[in-house]
C-alpha atoms as a PDB file:
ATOM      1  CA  UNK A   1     106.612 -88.681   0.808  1.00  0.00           C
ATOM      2  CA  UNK A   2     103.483 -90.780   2.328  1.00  0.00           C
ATOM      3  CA  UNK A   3     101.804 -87.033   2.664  1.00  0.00           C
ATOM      4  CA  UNK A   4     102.104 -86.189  -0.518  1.00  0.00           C
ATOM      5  CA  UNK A   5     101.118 -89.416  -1.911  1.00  0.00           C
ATOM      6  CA  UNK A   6      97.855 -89.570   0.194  1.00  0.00           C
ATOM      7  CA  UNK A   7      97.471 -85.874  -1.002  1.00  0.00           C
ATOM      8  CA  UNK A   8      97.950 -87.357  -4.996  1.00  0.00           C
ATOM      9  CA  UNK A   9      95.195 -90.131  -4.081  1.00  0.00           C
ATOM     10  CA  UNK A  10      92.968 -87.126  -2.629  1.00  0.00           C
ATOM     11  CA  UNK A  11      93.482 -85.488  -6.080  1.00  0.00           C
ATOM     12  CA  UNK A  12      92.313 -88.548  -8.324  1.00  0.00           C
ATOM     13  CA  UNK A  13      89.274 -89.361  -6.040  1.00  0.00           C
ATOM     14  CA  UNK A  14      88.574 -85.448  -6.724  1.00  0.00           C
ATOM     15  CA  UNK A  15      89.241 -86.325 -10.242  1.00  0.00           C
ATOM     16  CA  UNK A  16      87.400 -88.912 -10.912  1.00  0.00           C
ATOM     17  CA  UNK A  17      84.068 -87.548  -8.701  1.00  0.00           C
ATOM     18  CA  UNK A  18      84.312 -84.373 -11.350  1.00  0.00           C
ATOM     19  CA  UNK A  19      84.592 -86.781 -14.407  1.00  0.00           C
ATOM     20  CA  UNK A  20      81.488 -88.724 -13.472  1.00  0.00           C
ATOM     21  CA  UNK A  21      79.391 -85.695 -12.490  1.00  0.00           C
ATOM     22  CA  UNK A  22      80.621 -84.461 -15.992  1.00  0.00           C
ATOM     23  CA  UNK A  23      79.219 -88.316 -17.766  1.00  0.00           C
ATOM     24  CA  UNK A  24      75.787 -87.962 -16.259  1.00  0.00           C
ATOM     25  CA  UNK A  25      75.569 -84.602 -17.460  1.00  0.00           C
ATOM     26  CA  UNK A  26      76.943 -85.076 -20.724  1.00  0.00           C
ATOM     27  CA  UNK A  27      74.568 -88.137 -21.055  1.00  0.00           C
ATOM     28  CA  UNK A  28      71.566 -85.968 -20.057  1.00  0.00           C
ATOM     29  CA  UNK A  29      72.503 -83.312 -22.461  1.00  0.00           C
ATOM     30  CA  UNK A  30      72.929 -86.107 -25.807  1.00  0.00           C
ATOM     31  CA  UNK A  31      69.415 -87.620 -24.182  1.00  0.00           C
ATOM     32  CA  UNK A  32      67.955 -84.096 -24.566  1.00  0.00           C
ATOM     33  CA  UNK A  33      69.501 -83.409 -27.897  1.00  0.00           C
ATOM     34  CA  UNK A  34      67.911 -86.700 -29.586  1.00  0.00           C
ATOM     35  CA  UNK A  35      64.914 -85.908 -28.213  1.00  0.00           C
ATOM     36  CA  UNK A  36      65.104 -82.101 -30.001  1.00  0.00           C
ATOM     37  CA  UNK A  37      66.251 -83.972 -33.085  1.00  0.00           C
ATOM     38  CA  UNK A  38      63.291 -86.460 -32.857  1.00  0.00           C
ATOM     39  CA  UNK A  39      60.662 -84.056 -32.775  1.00  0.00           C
ATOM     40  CA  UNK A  40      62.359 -81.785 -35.399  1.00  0.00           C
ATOM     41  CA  UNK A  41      62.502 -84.857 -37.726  1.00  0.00           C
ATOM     42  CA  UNK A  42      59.064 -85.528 -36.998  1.00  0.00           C
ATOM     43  CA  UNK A  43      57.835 -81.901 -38.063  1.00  0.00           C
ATOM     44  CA  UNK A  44      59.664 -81.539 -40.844  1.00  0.00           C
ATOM     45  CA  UNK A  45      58.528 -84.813 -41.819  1.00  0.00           C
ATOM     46  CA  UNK A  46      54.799 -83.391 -41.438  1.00  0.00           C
ATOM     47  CA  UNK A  47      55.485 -80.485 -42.961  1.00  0.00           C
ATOM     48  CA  UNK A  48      56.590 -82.225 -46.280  1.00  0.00           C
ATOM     49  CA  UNK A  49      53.446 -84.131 -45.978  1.00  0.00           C
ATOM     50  CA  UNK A  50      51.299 -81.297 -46.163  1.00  0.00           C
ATOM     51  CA  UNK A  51      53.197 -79.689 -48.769  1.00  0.00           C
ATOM     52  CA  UNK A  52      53.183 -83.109 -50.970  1.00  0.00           C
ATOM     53  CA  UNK A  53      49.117 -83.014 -51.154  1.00  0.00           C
END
């Protein structure tokens, strides 16, 4: 019973290691995504500029 129990708490560090690798890299992907979305904005932005002159 105590092995499989310290085998369970094993598991969840495991668990919980994966889930924060899988934040940071889901925050780095949204982080690059605004970014992409920031400059898009920004050239269709100029590009209805030049077209309003």
């Amino acid at each position: 019973m105590s092995s499989e129990l310290e085998v369970l708490k094993q598991r969840i560090v495991e668990l919980e290691a994966k889930n924060a690798e899988l934040e940071a890299e889901k925050a780095e992907l949204l982080k690059r995504i605004m970014e992409e979305n920031t400059r898009r904005d920004v050239r269709v932005e100029e590009q209805w500029k030049s077209r309003r002159i």
